[in-house]
C-alpha atoms as a PDB file:
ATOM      1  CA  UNK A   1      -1.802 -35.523 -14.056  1.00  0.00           C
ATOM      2  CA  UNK A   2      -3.441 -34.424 -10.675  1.00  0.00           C
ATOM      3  CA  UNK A   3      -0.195 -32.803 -10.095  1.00  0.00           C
ATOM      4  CA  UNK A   4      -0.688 -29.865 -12.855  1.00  0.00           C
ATOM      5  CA  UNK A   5      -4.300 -29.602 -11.966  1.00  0.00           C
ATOM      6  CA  UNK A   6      -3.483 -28.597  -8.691  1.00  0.00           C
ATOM      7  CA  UNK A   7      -0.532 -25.988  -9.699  1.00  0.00           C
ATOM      8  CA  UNK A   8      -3.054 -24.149 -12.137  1.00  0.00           C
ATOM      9  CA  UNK A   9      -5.565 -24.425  -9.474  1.00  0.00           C
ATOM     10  CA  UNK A  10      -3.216 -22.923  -7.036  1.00  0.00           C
ATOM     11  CA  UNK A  11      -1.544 -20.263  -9.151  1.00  0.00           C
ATOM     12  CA  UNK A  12      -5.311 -18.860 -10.355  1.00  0.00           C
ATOM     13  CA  UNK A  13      -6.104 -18.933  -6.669  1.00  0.00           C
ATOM     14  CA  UNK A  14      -3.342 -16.770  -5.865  1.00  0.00           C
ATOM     15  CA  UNK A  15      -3.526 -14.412  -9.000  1.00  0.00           C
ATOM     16  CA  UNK A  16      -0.511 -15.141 -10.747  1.00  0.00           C
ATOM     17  CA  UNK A  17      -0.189 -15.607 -14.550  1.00  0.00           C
ATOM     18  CA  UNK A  18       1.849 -18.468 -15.835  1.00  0.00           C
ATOM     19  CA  UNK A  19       4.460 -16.077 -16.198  1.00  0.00           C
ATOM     20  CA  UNK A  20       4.977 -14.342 -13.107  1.00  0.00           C
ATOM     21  CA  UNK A  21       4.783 -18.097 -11.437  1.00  0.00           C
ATOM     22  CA  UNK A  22       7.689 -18.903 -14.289  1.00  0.00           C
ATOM     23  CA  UNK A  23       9.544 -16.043 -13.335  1.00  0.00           C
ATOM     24  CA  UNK A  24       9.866 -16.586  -9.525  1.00  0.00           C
ATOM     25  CA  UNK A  25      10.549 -19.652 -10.130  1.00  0.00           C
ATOM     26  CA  UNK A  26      13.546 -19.343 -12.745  1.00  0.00           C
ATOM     27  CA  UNK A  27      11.672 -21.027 -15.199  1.00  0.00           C
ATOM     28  CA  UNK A  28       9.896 -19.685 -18.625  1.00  0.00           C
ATOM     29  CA  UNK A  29       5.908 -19.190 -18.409  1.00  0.00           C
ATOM     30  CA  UNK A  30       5.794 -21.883 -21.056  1.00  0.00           C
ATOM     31  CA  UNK A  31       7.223 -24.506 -18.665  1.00  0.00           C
ATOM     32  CA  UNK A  32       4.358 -23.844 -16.254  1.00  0.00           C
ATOM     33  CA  UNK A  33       1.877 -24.771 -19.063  1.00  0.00           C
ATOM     34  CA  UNK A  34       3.615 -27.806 -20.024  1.00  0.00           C
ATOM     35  CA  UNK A  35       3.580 -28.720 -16.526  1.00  0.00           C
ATOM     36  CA  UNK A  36      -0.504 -27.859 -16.033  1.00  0.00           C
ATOM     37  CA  UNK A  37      -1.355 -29.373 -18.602  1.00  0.00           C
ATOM     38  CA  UNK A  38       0.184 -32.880 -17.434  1.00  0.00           C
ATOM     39  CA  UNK A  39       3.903 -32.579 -17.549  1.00  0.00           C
ATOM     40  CA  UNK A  40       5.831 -32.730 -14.559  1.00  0.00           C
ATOM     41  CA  UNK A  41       8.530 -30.314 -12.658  1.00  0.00           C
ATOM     42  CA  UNK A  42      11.698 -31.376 -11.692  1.00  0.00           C
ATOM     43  CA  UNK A  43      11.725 -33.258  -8.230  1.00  0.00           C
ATOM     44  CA  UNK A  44      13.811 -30.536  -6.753  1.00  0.00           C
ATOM     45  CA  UNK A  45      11.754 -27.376  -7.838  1.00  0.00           C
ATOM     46  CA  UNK A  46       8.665 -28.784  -5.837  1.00  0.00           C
ATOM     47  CA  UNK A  47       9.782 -26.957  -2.555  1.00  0.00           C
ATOM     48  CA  UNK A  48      10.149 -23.951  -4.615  1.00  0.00           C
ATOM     49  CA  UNK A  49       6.706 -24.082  -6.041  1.00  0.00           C
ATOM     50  CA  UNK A  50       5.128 -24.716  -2.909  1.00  0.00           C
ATOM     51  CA  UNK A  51       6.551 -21.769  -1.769  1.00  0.00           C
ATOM     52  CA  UNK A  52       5.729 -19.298  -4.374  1.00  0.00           C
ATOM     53  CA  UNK A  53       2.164 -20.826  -4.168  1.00  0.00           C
ATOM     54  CA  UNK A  54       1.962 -20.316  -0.018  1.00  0.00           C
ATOM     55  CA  UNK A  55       1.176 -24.071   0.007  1.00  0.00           C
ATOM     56  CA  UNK A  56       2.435 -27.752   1.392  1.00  0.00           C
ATOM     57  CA  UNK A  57       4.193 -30.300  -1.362  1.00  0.00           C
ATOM     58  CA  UNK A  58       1.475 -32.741   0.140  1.00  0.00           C
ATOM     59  CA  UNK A  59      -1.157 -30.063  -0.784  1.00  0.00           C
ATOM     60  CA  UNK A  60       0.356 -29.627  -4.145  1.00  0.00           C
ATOM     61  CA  UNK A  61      -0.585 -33.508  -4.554  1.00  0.00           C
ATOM     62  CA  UNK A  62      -3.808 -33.446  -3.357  1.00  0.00           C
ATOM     63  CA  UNK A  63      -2.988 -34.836   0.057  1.00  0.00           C
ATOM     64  CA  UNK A  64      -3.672 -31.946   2.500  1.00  0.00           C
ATOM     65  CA  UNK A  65      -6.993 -30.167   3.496  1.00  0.00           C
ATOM     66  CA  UNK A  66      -5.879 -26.524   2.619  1.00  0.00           C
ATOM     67  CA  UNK A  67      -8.339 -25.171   5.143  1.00  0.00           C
ATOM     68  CA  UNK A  68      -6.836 -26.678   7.984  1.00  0.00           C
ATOM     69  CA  UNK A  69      -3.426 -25.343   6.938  1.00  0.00           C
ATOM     70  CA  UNK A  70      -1.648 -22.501   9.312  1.00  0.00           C
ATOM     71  CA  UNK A  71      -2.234 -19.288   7.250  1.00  0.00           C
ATOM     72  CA  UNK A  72       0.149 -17.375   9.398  1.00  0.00           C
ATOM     73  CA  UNK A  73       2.924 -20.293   8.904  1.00  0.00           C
ATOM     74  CA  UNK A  74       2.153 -20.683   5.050  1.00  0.00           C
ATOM     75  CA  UNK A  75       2.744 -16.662   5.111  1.00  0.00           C
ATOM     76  CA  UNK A  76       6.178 -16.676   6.759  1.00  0.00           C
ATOM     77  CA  UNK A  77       7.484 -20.070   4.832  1.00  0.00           C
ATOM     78  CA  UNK A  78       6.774 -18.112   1.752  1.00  0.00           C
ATOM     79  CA  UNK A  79       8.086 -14.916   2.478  1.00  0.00           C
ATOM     80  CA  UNK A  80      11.252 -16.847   3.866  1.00  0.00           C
ATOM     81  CA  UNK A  81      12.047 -18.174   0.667  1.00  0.00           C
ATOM     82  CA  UNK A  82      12.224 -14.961  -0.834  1.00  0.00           C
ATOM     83  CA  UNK A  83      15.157 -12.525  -0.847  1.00  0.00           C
ATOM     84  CA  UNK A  84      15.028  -9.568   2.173  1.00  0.00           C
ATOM     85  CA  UNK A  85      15.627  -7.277  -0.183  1.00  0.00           C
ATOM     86  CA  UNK A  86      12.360  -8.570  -2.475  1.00  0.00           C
ATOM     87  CA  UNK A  87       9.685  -9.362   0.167  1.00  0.00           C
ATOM     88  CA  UNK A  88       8.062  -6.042   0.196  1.00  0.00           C
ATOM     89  CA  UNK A  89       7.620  -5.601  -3.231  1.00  0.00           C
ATOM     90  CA  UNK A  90       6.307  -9.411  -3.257  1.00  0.00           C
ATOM     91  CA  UNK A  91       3.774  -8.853  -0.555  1.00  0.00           C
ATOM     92  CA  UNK A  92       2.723  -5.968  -2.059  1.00  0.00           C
ATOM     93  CA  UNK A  93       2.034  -8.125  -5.334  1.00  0.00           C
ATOM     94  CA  UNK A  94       0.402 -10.855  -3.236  1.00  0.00           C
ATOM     95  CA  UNK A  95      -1.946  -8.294  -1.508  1.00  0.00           C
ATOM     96  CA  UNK A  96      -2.274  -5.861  -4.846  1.00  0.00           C
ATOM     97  CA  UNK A  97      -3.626  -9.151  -6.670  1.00  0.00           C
ATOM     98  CA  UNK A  98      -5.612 -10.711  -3.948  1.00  0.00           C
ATOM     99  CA  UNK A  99      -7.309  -8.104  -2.622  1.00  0.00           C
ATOM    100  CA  UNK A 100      -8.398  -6.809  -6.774  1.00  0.00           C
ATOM    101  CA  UNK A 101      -9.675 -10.018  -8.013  1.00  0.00           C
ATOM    102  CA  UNK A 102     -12.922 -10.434  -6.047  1.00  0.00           C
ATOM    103  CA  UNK A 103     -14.035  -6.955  -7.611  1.00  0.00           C
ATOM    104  CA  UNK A 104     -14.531  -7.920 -10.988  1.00  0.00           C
ATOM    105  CA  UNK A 105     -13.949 -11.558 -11.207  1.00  0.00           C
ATOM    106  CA  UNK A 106     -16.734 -13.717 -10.290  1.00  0.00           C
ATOM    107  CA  UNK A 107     -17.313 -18.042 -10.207  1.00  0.00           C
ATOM    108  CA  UNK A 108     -18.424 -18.516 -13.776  1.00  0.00           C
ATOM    109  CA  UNK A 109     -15.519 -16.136 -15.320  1.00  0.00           C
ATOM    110  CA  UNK A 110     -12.362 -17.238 -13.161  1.00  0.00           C
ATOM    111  CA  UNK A 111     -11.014 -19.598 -15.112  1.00  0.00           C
ATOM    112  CA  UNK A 112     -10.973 -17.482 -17.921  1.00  0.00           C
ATOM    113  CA  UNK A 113      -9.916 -14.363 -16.132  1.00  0.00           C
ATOM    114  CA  UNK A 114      -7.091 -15.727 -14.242  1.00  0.00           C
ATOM    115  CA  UNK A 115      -4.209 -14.990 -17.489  1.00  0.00           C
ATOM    116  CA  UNK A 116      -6.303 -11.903 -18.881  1.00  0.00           C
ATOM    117  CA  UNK A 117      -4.706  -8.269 -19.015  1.00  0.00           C
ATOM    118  CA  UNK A 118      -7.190  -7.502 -16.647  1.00  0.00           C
ATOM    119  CA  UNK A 119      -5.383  -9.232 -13.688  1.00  0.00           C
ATOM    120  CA  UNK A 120      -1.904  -8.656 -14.426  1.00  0.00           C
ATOM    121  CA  UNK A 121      -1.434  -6.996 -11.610  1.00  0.00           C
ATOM    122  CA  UNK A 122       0.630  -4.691 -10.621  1.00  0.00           C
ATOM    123  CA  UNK A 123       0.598  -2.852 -13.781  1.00  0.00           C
ATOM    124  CA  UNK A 124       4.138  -1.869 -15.156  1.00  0.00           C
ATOM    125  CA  UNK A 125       3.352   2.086 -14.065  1.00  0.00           C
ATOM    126  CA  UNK A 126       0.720   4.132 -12.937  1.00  0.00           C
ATOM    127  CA  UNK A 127       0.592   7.302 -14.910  1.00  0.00           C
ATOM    128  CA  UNK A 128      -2.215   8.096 -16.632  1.00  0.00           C
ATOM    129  CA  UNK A 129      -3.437  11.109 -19.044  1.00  0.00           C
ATOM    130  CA  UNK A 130      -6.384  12.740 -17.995  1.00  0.00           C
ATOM    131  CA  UNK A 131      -8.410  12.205 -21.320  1.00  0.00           C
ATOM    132  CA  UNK A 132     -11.823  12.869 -19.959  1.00  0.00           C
ATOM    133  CA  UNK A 133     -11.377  16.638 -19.147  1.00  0.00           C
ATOM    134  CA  UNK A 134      -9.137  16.923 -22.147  1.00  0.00           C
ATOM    135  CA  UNK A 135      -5.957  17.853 -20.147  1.00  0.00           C
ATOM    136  CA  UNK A 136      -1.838  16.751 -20.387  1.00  0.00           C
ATOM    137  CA  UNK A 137      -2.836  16.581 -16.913  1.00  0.00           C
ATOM    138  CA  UNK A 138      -0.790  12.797 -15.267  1.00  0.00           C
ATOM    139  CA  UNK A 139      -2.886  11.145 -12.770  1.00  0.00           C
ATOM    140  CA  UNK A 140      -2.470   7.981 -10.859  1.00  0.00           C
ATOM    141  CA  UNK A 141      -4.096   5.015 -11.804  1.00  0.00           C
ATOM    142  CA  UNK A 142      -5.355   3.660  -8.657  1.00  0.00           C
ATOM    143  CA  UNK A 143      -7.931   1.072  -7.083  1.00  0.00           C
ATOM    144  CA  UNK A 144     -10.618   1.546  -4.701  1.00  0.00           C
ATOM    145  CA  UNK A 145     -13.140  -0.684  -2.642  1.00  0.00           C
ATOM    146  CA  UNK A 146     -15.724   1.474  -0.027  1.00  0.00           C
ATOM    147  CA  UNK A 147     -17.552  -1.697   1.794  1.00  0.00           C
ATOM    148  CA  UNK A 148     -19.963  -1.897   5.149  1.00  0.00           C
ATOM    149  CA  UNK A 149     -16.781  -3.613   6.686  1.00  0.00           C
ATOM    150  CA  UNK A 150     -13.484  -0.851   5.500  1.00  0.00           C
ATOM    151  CA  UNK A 151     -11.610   0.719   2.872  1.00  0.00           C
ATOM    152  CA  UNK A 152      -9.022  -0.568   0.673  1.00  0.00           C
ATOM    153  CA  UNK A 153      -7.157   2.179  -1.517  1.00  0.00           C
ATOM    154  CA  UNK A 154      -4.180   1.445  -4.028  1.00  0.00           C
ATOM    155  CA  UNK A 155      -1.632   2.012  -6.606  1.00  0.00           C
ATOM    156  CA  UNK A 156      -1.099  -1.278  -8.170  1.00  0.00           C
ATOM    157  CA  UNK A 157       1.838  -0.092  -9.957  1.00  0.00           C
ATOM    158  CA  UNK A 158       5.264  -1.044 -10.231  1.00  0.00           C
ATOM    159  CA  UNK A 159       6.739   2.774  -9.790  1.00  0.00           C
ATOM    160  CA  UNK A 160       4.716   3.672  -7.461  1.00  0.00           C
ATOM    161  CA  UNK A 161       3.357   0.653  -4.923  1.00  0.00           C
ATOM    162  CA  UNK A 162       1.218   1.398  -2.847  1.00  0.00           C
ATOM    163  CA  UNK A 163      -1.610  -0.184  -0.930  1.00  0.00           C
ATOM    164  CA  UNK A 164      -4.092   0.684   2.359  1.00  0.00           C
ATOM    165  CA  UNK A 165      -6.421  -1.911   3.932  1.00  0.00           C
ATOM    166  CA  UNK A 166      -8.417  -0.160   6.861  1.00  0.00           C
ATOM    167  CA  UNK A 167     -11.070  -2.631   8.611  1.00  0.00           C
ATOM    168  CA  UNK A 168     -13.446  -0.676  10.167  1.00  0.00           C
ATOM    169  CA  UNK A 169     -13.324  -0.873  13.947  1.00  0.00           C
ATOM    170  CA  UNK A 170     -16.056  -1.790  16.017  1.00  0.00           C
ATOM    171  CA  UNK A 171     -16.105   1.989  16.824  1.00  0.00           C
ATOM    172  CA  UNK A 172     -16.145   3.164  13.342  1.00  0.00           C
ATOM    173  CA  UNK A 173     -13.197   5.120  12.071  1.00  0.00           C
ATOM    174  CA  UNK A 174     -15.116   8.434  13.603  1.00  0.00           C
ATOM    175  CA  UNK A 175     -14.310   7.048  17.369  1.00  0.00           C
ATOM    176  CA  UNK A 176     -10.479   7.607  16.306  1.00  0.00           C
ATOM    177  CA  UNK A 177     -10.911  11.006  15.055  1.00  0.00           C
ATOM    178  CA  UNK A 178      -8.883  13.848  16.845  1.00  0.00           C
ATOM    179  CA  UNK A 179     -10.563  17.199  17.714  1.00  0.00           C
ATOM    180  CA  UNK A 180     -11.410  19.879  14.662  1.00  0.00           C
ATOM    181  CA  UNK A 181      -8.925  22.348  15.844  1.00  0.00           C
ATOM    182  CA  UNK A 182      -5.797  19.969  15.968  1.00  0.00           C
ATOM    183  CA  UNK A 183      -6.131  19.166  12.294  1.00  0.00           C
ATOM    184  CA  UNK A 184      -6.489  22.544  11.655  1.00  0.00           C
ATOM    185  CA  UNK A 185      -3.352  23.283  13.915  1.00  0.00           C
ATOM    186  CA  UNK A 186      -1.810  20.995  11.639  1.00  0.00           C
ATOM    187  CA  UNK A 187      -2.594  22.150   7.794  1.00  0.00           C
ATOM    188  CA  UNK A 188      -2.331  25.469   8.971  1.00  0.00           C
ATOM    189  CA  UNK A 189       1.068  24.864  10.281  1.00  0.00           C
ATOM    190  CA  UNK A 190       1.461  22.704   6.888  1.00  0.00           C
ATOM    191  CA  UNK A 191       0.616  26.082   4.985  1.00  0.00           C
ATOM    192  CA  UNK A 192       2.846  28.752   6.142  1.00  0.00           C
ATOM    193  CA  UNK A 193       5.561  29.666   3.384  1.00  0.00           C
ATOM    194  CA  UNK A 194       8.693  26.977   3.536  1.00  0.00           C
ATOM    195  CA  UNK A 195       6.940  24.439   5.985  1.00  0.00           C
ATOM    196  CA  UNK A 196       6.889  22.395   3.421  1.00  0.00           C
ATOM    197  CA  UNK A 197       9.927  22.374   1.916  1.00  0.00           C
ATOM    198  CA  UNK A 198      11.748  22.376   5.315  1.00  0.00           C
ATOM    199  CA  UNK A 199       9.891  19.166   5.946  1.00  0.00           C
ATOM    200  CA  UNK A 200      11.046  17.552   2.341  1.00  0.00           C
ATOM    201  CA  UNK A 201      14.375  18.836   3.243  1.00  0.00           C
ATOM    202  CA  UNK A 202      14.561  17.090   6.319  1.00  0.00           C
ATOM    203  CA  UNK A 203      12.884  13.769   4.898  1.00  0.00           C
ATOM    204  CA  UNK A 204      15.980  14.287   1.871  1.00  0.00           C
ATOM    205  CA  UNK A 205      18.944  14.256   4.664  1.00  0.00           C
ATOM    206  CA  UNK A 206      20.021  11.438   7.177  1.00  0.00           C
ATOM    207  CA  UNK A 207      18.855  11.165  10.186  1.00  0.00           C
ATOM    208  CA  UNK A 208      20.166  13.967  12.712  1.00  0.00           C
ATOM    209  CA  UNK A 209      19.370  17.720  14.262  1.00  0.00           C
ATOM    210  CA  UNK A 210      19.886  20.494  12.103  1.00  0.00           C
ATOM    211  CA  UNK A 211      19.991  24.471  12.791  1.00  0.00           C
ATOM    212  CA  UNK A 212      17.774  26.350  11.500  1.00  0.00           C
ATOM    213  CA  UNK A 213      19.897  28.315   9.322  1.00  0.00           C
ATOM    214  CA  UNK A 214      21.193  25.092   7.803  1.00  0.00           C
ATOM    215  CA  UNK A 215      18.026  23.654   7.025  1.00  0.00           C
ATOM    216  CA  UNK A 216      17.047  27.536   5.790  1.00  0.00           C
ATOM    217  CA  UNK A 217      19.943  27.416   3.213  1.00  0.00           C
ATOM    218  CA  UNK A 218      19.327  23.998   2.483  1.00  0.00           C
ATOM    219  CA  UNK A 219      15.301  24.551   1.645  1.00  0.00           C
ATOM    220  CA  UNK A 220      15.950  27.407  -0.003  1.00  0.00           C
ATOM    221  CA  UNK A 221      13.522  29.739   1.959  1.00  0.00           C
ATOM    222  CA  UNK A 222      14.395  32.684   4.101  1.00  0.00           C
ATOM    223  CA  UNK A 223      15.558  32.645   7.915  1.00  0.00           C
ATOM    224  CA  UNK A 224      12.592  34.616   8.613  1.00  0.00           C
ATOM    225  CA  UNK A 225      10.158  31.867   7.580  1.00  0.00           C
ATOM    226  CA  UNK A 226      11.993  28.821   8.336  1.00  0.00           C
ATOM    227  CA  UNK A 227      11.314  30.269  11.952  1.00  0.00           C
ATOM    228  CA  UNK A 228       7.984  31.157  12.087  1.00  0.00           C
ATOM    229  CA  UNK A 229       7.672  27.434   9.708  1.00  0.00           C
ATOM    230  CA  UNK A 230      10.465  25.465  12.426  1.00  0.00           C
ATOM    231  CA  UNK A 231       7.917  26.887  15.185  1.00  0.00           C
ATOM    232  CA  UNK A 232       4.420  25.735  14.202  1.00  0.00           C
ATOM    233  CA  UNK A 233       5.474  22.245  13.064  1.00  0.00           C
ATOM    234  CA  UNK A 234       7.137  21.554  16.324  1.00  0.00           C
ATOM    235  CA  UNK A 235       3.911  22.980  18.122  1.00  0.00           C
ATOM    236  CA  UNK A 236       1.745  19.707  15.917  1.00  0.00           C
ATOM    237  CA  UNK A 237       4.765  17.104  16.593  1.00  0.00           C
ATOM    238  CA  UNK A 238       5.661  17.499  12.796  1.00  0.00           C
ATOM    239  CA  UNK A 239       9.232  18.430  14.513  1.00  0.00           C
ATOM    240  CA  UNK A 240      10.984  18.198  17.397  1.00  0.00           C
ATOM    241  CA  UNK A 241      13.656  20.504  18.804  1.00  0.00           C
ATOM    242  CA  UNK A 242      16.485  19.999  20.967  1.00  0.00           C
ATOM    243  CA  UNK A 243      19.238  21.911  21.986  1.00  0.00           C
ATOM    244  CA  UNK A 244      22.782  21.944  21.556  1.00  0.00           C
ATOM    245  CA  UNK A 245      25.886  23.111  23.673  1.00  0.00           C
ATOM    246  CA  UNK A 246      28.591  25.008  21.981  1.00  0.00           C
ATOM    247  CA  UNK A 247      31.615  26.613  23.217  1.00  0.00           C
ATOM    248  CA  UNK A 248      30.186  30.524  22.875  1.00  0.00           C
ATOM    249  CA  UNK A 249      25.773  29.568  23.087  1.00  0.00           C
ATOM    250  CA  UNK A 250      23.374  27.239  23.215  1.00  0.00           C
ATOM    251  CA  UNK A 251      21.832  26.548  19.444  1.00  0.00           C
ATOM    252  CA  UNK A 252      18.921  25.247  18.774  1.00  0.00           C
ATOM    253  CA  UNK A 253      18.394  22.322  16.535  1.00  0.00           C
ATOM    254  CA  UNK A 254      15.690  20.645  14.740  1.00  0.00           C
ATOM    255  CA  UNK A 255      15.127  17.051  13.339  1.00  0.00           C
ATOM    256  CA  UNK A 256      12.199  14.658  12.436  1.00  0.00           C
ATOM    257  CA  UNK A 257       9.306  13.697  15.107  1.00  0.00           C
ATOM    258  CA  UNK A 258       8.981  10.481  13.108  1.00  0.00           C
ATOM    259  CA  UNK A 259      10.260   8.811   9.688  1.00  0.00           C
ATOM    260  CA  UNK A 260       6.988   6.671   8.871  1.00  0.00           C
ATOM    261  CA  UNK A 261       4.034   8.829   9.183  1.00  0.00           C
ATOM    262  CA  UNK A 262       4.771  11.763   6.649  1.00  0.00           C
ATOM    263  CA  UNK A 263       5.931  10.340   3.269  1.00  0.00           C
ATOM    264  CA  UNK A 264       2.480   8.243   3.268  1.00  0.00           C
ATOM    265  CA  UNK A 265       0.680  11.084   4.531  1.00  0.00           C
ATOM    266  CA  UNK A 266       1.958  13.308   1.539  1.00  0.00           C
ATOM    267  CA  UNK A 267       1.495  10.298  -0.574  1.00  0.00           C
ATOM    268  CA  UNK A 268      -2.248  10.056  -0.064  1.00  0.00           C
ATOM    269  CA  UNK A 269      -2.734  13.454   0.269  1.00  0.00           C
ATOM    270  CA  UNK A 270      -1.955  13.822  -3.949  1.00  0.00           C
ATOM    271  CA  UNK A 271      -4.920  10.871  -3.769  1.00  0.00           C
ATOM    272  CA  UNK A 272      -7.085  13.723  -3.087  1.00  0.00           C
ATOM    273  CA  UNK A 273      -5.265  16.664  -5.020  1.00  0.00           C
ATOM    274  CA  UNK A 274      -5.765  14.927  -8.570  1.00  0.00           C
ATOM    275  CA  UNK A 275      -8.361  16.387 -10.515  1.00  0.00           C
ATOM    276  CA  UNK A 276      -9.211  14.099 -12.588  1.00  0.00           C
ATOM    277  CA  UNK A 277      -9.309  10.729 -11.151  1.00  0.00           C
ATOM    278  CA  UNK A 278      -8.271   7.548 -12.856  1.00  0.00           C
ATOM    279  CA  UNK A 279      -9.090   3.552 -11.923  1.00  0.00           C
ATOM    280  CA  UNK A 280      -8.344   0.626 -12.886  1.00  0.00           C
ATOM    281  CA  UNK A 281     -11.195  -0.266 -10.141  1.00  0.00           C
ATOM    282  CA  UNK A 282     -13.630   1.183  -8.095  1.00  0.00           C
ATOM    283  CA  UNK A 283     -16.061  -0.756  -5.961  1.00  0.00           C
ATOM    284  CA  UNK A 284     -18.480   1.231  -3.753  1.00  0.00           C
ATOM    285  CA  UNK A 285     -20.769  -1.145  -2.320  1.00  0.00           C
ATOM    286  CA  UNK A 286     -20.981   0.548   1.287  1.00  0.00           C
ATOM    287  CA  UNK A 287     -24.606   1.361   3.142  1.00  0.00           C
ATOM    288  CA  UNK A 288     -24.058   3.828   5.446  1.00  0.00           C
ATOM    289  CA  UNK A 289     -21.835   7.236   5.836  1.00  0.00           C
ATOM    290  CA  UNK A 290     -18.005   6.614   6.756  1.00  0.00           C
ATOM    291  CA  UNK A 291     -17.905   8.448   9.531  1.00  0.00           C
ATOM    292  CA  UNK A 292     -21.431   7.880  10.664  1.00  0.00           C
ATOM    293  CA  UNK A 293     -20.970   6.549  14.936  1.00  0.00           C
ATOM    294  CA  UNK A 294     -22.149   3.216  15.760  1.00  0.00           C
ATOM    295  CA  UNK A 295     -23.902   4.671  18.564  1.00  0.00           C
ATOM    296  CA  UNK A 296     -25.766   6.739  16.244  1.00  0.00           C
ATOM    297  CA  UNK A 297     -26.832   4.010  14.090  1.00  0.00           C
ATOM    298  CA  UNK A 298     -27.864   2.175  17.083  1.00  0.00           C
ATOM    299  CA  UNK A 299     -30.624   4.684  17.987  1.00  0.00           C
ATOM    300  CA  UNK A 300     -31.984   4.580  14.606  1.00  0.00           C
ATOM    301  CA  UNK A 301     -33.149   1.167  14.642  1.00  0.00           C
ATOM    302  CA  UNK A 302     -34.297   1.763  17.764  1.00  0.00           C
ATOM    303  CA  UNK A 303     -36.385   4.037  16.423  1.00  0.00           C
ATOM    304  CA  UNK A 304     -34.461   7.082  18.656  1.00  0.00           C
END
C-alpha cells in the first residue's frame, strides 16, 4: 500500500525510528511496521501522523508536491500539536537528528541506516569515560560540524540537550568580534575570588535585587570579596546595581543584567575545559580560518 511507503519514507526522512514515531503517536513501534509494510492506521490517527511527520494527509497519500509545501507552516502545525510543556525538548530532537544524519549517512546507506544505533538520536545521556588518556575523568559526548558556511556544536543527549547552529555571516563571525581588552575586562572580572559563585548564586534565586551581604552569606565568600567581585561584574554588564531607600540609608543592591546569556555561556565554556574530548561526530570539512575577514580573503585572490 502506497500509504506505508510513504510513512517509512517520511519517518527515515525525518530521522525517527519506528519507535520514537510509535511513541508520539501512542502506538507500539511494531504497529508502525505493520502499517509500512502495507497495513493501514486507523482513519482518525492520520492527522496525528501527519503531524509528527511535519507533513499534509494529502502528502501522506502521495497527492501533494512536498517542495511546494510552506516549511514555516508545516513547522508551527507540528509543534502545535505537541504539548507546551514538550516542544522544546521535541525541537531539539527534530534539529539534534536532522542536522547529524547528513554527516555520516549517505544515498546508498539510508535505508539501512535510518533504524541503526547510530541514529538514535538523542542518546539516553551524555557522559562519557575518558578511556583514551586512561582517566575516571566524565566528559561530554558531543557533536561537531566546522563547514565553509558555519558551525554546528551539540550535546545530543537526553540530560543534557543542547544544540548551536551559527551560519556564518556575510561578514564572517570576526566582523562581530568585540575589542581584546573587553573580553579580557570580562574573564578577569570572571576570575577574582567569589565572582563566580556570586553569579551561580544569583542564577540559583528568583528574580530580584539582593545586598551584598546577603548574596555574601548566601555564596559563601567573604564581604571583602563579594565587593571587589559585585564591582567588576557590574563594570562588564555581568550585574547591575540599583539602589534602595530605607528608613536610616540608602543600600545598595545587586541583581542579574540578563537571565539568557550566562547559563549557555558557562555551558559551552566546559566545551572547552574538557580534556579529553569525546564525539559521537565530528565533521571538519571547512577551507579557510574561522576568523579569517572576508575582506582579507578578498585581496588574496586578487592577488593583494
Amino acid at each position: 500500500m502506497e500509504l506505508g511507503k510513504n510513512i517509512a519514507a517520511l519517518r527515515r526522512q525525518k530521522g525517527m525510528t519506528q519507535e520514537q514515531l510509535g511513541q508520539a503517536l501512542g502506538v507500539s513501534g511494531q504497529a508502525v511496521s505493520k502499517w509500512e509494510k502495507g497495513g493501514a492506521p486507523d482513519t482518525e490517527l492520520l492527522p496525528s501522523i501527519a503531524d509528527r511527520l511535519g507533513v499534509t494527509i494529502d502528502t501522506l497519500f502521495g497527492r501533494a508536491d512536498e517542495p511546494t509545501e510552506n516549511m514555516s507552516e508545516t513547522l508551527m502545525r507540528w509543534l502545535g500539536a505537541i504539548p507546551a510543556e514538550k516542544r522544546m525538548i521535541e525541537l531539539f530532537r527534530l534539529l539534534c537528528v536532522t542536522f547529524q544524519r547528513p554527516y555520516y549517512v549517505n544515498e546508498s546507506t539510508l535505508g539501512d541506516l535510518m533504524d541503526s544505533v547510530f541514529v538514535h538520536l538523542p542518546i539516553k545521556s551524555c557522559y562519557s569515560t575518558d578511556i583514551i588518556n586512561h582517566t575516571e575523568e566524565t566528559l561530554w559526548m558531543r557533536s561537531s560540524a566546522v563547514l565553509d558556511n558555519g558551525i554546528q556544536l551539540g550535546v545530543p543527549a537526553e540530560d543534557c540537550p543542547m544544540f548551536l547552529l551559527m551560519p556564518e555571516p556575510e561578514g564572517g563571525y570576526e566582523a562581530n568580534l568585540i575589542d581584546n581588552d573587553r573580553y579580557r575586562k570580562l574573564f578577569s572580572a570572571l576570575a577574582l575570588p567569589g565572582a563566580l559563585e556570586l553569579v551561580r548564586t544569583l542564577y540559583g534565586r528568583k528574580t530580584g535585587y539582593c545586598s551584598a551581604k546577603a548574596i555574601a552569606k548566601a555564596a559563601g565568600i567573604s564581604p571583602e570579596d563579594a565587593e571587589r567581585a559585585l564591582s567588576a561584574l557590574c563594570d562588564c554588564n555581568v550585574l547591575k546595581k540599583s539602589q534602595v531607600e530605607l528608613e536610616t540609608s540608602p543600600v545598595e543592591v545587586y541583581t542579574l543584567s540578563d537571565l539568557e546569556a550566562f547559563v549557555p555561556f558557562l555551558l559551552f565554556s566546559r566545551w572547552m575545559c574538557d580534556r579529553g574530548k569525546a564525539y559521537i561526530c565530528s565533521w571538519d570539512d571547512r577551507k579557510r580560518p574561522l576568523l579569517k575577514k572576508r575582506e582579507e580573503e578578498n585581496h588574496e585572490g586578487n592577488g593583494i
